[in-house]
Protein backbone atom coordinates (compact mmCIF):
# COMPACT_ATOMS: atom_id res chain seq x y z
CA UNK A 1 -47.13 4.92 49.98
CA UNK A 2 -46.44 3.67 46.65
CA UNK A 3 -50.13 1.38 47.18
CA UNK A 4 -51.75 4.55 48.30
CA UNK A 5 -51.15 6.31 45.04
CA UNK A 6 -51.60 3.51 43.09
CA UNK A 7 -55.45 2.85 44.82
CA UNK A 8 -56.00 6.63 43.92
CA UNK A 9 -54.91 6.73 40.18
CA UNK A 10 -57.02 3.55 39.39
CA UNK A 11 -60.46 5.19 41.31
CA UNK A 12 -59.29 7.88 39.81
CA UNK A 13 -59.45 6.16 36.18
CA UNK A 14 -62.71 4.39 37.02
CA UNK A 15 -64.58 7.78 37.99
CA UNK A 16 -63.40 9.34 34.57
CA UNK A 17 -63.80 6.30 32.65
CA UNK A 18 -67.85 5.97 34.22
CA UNK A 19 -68.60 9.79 33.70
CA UNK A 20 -67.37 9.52 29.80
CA UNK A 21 -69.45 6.54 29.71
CA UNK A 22 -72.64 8.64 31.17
CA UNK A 23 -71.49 11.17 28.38
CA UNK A 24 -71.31 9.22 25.55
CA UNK A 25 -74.47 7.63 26.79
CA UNK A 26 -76.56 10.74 27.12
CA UNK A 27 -75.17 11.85 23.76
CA UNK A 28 -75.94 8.97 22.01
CA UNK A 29 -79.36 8.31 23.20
CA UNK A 30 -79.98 12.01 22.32
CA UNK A 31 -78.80 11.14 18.36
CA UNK A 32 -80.64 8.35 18.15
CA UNK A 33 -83.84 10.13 19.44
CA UNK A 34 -83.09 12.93 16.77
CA UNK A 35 -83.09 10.32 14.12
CA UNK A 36 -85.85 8.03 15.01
CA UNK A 37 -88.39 8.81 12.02
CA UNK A 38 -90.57 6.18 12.79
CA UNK A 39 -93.24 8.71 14.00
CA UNK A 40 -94.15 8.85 10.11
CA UNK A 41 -94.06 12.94 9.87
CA UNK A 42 -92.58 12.60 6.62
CA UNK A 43 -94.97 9.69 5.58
CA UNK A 44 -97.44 10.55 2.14
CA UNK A 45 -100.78 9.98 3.56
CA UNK A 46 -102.40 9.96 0.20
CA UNK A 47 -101.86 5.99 -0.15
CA UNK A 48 -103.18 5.53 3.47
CA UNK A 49 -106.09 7.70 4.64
CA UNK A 50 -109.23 8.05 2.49
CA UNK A 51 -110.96 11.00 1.59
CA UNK A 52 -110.34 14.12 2.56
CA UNK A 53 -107.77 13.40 5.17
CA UNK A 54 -105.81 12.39 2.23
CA UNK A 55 -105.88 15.52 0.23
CA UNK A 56 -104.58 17.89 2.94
CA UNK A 57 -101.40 19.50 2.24
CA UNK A 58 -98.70 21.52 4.36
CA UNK A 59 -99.32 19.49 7.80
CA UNK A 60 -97.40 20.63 10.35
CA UNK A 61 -96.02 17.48 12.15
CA UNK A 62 -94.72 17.33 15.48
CA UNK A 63 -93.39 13.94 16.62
CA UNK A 64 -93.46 13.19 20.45
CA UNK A 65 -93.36 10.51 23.05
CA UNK A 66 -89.54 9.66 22.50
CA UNK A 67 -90.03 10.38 18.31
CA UNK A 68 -92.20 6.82 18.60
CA UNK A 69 -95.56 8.75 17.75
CA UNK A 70 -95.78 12.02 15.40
CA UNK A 71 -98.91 14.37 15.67
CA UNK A 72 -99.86 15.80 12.38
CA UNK A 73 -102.42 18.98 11.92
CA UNK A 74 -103.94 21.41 9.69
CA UNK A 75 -106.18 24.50 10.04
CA UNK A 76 -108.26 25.69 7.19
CA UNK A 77 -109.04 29.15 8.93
CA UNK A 78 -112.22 28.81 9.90
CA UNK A 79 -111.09 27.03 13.42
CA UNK A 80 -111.63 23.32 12.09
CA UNK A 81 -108.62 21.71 12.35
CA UNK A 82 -107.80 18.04 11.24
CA UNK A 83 -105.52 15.77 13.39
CA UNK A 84 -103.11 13.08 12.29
CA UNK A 85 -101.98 10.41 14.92
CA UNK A 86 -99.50 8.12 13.58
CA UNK A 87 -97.26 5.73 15.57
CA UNK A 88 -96.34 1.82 16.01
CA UNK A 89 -99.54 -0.37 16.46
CA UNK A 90 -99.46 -2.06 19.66
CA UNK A 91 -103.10 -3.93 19.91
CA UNK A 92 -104.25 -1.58 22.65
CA UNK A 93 -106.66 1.32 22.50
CA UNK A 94 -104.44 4.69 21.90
CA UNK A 95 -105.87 7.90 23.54
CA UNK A 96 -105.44 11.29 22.37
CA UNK A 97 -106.39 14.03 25.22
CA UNK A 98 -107.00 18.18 24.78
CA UNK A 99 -106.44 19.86 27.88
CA UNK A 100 -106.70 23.65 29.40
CA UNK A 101 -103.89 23.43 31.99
CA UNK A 102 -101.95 19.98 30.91
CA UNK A 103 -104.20 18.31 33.68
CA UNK A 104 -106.47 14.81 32.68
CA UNK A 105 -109.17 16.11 35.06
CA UNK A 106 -111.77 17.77 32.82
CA UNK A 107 -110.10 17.09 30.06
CA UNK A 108 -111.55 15.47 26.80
CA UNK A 109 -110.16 12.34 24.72
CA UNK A 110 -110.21 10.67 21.06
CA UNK A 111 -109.70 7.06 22.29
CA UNK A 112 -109.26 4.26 19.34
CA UNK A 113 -108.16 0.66 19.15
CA UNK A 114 -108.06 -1.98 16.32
CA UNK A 115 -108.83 -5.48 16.99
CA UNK A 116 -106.97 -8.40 16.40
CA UNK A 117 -109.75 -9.36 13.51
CA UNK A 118 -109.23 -5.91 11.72
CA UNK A 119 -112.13 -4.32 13.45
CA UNK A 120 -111.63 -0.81 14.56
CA UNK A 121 -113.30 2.08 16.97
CA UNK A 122 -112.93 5.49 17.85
CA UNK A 123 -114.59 7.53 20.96
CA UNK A 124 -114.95 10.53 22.68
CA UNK A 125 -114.35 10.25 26.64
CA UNK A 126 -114.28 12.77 29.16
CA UNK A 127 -111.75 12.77 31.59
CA UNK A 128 -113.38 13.56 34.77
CA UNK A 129 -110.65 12.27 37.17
CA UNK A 130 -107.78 9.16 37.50
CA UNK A 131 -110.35 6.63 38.30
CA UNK A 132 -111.68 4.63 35.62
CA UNK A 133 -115.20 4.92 36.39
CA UNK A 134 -114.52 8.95 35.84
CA UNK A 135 -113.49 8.22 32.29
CA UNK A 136 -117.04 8.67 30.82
CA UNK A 137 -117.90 7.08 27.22
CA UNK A 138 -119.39 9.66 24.30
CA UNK A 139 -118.91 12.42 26.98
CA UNK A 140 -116.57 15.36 26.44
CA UNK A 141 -116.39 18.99 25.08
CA UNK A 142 -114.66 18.35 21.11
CA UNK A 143 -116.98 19.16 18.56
CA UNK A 144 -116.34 16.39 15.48
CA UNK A 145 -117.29 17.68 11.98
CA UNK A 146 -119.22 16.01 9.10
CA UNK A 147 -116.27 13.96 8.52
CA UNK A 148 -115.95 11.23 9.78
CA UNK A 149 -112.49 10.05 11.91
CA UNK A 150 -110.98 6.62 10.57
CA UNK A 151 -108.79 4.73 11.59
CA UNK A 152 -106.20 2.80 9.61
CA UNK A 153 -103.08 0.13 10.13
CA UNK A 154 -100.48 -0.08 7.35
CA UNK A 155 -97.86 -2.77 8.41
CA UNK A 156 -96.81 -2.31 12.17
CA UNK A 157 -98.11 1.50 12.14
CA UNK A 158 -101.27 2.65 13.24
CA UNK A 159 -103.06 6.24 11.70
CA UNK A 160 -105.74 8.10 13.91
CA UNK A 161 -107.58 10.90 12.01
CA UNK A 162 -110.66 13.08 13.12
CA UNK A 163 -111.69 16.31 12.58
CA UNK A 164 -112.92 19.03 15.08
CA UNK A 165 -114.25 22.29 15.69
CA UNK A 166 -112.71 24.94 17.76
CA UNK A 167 -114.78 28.02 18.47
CA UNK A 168 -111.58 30.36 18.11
CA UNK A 169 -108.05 30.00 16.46
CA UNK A 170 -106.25 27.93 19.25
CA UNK A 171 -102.68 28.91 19.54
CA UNK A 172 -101.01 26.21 21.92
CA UNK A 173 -102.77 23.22 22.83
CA UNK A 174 -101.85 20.61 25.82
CA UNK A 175 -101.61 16.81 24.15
CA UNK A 176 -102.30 14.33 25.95
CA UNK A 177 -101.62 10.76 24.93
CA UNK A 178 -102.01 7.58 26.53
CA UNK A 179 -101.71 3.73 25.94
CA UNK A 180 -103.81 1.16 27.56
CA UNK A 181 -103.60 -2.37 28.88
CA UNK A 182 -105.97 -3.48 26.84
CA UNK A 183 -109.13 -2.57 24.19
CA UNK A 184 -111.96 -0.62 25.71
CA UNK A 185 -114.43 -3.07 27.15
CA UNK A 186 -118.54 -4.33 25.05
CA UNK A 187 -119.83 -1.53 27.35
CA UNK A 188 -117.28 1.42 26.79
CA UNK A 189 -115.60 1.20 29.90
CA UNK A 190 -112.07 1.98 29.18
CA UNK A 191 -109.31 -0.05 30.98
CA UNK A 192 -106.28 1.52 32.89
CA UNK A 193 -103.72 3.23 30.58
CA UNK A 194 -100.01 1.61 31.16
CA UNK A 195 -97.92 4.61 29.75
CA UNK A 196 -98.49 8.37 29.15
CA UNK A 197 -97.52 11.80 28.37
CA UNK A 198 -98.28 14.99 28.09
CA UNK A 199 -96.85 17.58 25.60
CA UNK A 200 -97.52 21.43 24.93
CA UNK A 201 -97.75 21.87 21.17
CA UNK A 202 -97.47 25.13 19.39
CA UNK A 203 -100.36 24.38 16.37
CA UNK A 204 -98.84 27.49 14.25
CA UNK A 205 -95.81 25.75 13.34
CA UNK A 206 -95.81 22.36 15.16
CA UNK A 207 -93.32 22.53 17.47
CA UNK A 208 -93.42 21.33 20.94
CA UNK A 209 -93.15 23.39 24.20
CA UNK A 210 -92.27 21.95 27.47
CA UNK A 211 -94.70 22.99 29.87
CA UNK A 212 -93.35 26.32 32.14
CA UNK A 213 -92.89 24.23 35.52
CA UNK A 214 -90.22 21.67 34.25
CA UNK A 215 -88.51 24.99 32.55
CA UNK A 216 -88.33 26.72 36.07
CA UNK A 217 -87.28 23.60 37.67
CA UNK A 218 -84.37 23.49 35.08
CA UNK A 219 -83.56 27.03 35.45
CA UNK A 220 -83.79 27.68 39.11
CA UNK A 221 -81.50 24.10 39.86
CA UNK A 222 -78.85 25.74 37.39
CA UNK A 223 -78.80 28.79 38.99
CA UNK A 224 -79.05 27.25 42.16
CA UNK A 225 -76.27 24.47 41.61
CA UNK A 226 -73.97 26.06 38.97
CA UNK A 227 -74.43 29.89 39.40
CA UNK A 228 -74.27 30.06 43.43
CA UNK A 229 -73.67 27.50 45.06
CA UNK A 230 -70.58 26.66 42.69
CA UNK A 231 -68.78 29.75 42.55
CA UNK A 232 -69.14 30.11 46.41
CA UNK A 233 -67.28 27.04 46.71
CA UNK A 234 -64.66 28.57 44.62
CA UNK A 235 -64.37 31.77 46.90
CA UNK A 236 -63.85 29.83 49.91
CA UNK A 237 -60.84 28.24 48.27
CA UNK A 238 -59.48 31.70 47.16
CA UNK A 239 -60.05 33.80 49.85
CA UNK A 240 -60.73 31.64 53.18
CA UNK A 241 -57.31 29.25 52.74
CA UNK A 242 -55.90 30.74 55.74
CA UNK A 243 -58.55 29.28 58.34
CA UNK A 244 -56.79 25.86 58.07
CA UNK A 245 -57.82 22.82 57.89
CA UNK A 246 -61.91 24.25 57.82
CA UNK A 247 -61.33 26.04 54.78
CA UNK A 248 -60.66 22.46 52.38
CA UNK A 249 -63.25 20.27 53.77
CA UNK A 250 -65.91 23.30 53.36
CA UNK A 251 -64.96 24.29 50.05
CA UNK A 252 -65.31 20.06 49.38
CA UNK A 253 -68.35 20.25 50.83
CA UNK A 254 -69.57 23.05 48.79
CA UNK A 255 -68.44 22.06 45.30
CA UNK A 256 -70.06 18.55 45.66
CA UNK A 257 -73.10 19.79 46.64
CA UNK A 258 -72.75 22.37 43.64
CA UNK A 259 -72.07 19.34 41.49
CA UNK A 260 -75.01 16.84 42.60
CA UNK A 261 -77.84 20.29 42.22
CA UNK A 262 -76.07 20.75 38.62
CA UNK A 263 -77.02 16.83 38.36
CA UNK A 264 -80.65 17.10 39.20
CA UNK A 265 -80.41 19.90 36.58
CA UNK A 266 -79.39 18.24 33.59
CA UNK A 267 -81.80 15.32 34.11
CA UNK A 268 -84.21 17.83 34.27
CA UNK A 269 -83.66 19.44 31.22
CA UNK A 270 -82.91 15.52 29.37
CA UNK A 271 -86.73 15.17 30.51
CA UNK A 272 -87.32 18.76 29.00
CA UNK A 273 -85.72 17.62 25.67
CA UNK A 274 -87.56 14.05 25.39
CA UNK A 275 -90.56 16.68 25.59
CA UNK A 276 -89.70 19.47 23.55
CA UNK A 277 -87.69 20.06 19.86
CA UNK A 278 -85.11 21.56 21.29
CA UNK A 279 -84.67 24.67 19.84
CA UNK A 280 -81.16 25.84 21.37
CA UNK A 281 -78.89 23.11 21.03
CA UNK A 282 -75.89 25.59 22.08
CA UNK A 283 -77.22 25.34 25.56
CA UNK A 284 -77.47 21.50 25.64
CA UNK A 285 -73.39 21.35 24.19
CA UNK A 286 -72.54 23.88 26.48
CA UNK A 287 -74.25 21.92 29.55
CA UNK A 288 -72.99 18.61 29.10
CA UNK A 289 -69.12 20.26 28.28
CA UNK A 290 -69.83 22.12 32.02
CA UNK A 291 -70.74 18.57 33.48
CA UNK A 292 -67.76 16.99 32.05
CA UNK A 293 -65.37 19.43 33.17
CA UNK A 294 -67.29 19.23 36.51
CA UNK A 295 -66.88 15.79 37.03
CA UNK A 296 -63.27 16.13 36.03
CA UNK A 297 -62.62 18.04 39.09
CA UNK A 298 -64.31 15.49 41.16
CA UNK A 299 -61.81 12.61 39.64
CA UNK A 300 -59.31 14.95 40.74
CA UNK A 301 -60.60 15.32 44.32
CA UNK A 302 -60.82 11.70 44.74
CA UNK A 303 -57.08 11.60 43.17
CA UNK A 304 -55.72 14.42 44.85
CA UNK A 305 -52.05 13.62 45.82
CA UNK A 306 -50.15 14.35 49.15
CA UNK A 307 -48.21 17.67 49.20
CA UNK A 308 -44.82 16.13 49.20
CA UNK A 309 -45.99 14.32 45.96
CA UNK A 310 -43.87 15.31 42.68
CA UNK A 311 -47.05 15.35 40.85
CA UNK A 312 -48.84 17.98 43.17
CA UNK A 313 -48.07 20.97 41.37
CA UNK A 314 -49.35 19.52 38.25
CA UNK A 315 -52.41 18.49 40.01
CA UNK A 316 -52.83 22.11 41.38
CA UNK A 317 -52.54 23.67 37.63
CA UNK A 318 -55.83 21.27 37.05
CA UNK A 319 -57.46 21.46 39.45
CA UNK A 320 -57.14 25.89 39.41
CA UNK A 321 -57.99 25.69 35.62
CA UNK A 322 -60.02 23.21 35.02
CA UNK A 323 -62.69 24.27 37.90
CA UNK A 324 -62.96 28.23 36.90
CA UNK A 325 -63.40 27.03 33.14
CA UNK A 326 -66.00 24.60 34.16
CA UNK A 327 -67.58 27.46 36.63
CA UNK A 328 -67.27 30.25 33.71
CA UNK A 329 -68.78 27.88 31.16
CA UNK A 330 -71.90 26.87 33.28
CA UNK A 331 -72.71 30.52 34.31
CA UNK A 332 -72.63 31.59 30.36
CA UNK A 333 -74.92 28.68 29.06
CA UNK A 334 -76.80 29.84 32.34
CA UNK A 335 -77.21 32.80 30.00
CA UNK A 336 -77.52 31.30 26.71
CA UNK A 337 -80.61 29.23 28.22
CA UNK A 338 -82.33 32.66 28.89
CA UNK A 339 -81.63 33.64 25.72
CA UNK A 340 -83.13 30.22 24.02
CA UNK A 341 -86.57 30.33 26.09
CA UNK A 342 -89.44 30.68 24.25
CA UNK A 343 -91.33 31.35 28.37
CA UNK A 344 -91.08 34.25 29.88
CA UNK A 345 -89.84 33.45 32.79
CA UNK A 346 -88.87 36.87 34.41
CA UNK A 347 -88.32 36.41 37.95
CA UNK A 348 -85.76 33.48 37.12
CA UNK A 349 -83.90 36.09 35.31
CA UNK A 350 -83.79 38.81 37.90
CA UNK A 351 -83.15 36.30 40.99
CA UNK A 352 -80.20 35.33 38.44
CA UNK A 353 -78.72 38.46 37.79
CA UNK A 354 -79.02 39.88 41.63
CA UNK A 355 -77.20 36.49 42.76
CA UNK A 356 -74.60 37.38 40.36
CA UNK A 357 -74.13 40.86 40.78
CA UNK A 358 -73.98 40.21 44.50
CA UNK A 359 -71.28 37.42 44.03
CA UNK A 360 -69.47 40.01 41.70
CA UNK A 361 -69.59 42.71 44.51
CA UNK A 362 -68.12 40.43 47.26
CA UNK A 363 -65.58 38.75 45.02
CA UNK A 364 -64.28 42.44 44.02
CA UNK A 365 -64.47 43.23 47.80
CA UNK A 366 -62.11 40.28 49.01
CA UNK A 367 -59.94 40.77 46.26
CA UNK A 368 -58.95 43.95 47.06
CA UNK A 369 -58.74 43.14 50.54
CA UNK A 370 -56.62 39.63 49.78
CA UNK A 371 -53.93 42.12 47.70
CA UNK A 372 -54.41 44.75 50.13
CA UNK A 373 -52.83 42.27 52.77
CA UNK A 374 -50.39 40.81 50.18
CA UNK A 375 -48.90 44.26 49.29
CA UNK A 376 -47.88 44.74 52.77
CA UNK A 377 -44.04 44.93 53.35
CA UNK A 378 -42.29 42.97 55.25
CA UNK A 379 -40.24 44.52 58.10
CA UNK A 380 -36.61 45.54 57.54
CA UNK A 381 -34.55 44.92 60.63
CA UNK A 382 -31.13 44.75 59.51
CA UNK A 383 -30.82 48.43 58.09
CA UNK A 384 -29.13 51.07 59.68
CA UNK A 385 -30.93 53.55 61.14
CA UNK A 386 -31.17 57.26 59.30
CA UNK A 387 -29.67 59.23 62.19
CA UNK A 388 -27.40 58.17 64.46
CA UNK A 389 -26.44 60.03 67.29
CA UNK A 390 -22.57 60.78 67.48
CA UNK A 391 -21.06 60.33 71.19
CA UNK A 392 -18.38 63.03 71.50
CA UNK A 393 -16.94 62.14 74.94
């Protein structure tokens, strides 16, 4: 017995010890991301770019792909707008898409590269499909100004500038960008790109917007895995304990698949904030203090002690607290990430509330019942009864 409990408490330390690992991980992958400047958006391009590039003021700057490339613009309201791309230099060409729908097919590019010798180049392709003899050279729907794009290297960073001309105010634009194998080939042909992205940018102020999908992907697995499935799992423990032993390896069952859903949600919306600024960073705390408190109650499942342990009734208080904070605080930042969303994304919001209101109705409903059957007395057999009939004879 006394190996049995010591097997547990060391898994049990190993699980908690890996998920504050994960933790500290995430969190510190997501600092240095928020303090990698090496996209240049605070760079003075006066010393770098010629003429006029390097006379515009008040660029709204946006840096993306992991903070290694920032995306600098400026509108001078009459729908010309002048692009900044500035990142590391890597000796391959750099492309720079504008799409509709987020898509590369019939989409346009800016595509330039710098030689080894110093030489430079910049094109236009169009993007007719994946295939690289769809990428068409000096094909495409951008409209370049007078002035003419450049392209510059300054130590180990590379600056792509162009001009072009919309005809209407664009509001939010898909980016595309792309890095190839190698420099476009003596007769245009443009090899196969080895890394990409794409990025919805709000041109008003700069700030990205992850595209709609990935946000209902993130909402509907949160609802799914931490506002439903969750809290069912919880209800089963409360109210079903009687149907023994069904009752514990259901509610198991139903927390860990709770637990793995909330998973798939938060690497969803780590994905979402490699993509985005991140304008809520309440929710993200609020998630990752749900997952920890959440994976606490799975080191306690795998640590759970035998009933005639002393410790038992300390694991209990735990494992009761413990899992309704974790359940409370995932349904609020359920909330708080409705409140942070710039999309509209109205059905998410009704599905949410009706699955809540509905496990609010037939919580209320078992918990009368469960004190109903609770307040019921117990027999008294051992009290006389009121009357008594008196035998005279």
């Amino acid at each position: 017995m006394a190996v049995s409990n010591s097997s547990s408490n060391k898994l049990l330390l190993s699980l908690f010890c890996f998920i504050s690992i994960i933790i500290g991980f995430q969190l510190k992958a997501s600092a240095q991301s928020d303090g990698d400047t090496s996209g240049t958006c605070n760079s003075n391009l006066k010393n770098v770019l010629p003429s006029p590039y390097s006379e515009l003021s008040s660029l709204a700057c946006s840096p993306i792909w992991e903070r290694k490339f920032s995306f600098s613009f400026f509108e001078d309201g009459k729908n010309v707008m002048t692009f900044v791309l500035s990142g590391k230099h890597v000796h391959k060409w750099i492309g720079i898409g504008f799409s509709r729908d987020g898509l590369m097919e019939g989409s346009s590019a800016v595509v330039a590269w710098v030689e080894r010798n110093g030489v430079s180049g910049i094109r236009q392709y169009y993007l007719g499909g994946k295939n690289t003899s769809k990428v068409i050279p000096d094909k495409g729907d951008l409209r370049f100004t007078s002035v003419s794009p450049v392209v510059v290297v300054r130590g180990d960073l590379i600056y792509i500038a162009f001009q072009l001309q919309f005809a209407t105010s664009v509001a939010d634009q898909y980016i595309l960008l792309a890095i190839g194998s190698e420099n476009p080939l003596e007769n245009g042909l443009l090899p196969k790109h080895i890394n990409k992205t794409t990025t919805l940018i709000e041109l008003s102020s700069g700030k990205k917007i992850a595209p709609n999908v990935q946000r209902r992907y993130h909402g509907l697995t949160a609802i799914i895995g931490w506002g439903i499935i969750t809290p069912s799992g919880l209800m089963i423990a409360r109210y079903f304990r009687h149907i023994k032993p069904i009752w514990y390896y259901l509610h198991s069952s139903v927390q860990f698949v709770g637990f793995f859903v909330g998973i798939i949600s938060i690497s969803i919306g780590r994905n979402l904030y490699e993509k985005t600024d991140f304008p809520n960073p309440t929710h993200r705390f609020v998630g990752y203090t749900a997952f920890f408190l959440a994976g606490l109650e799975v080191c306690q499942f795998i640590g759970r002690p035998s009933l005639d342990s002393k410790r038992r009734p300390y694991w209990n208080f735990a494992h009761y607290w413990v899992g309704r904070a974790a359940m409370v605080i995932a349904v609020l930042n359920i909330c708080i990430g409705f409140h942070g969303n710039r999309t509209d994304n109205q059905d998410l919001k009704i599905g949410f509330a009706m699955a809540l209101v509905t496990l609010l109705t037939v919580m209320i409903i078992l918990e009368t019942r469960l004190r109903r059957e609770n307040a019921i007395p117990k027999t008294i057999v051992d009290q006389p009864p009121v009357f008594r009939v008196v035998d005279e004879h």
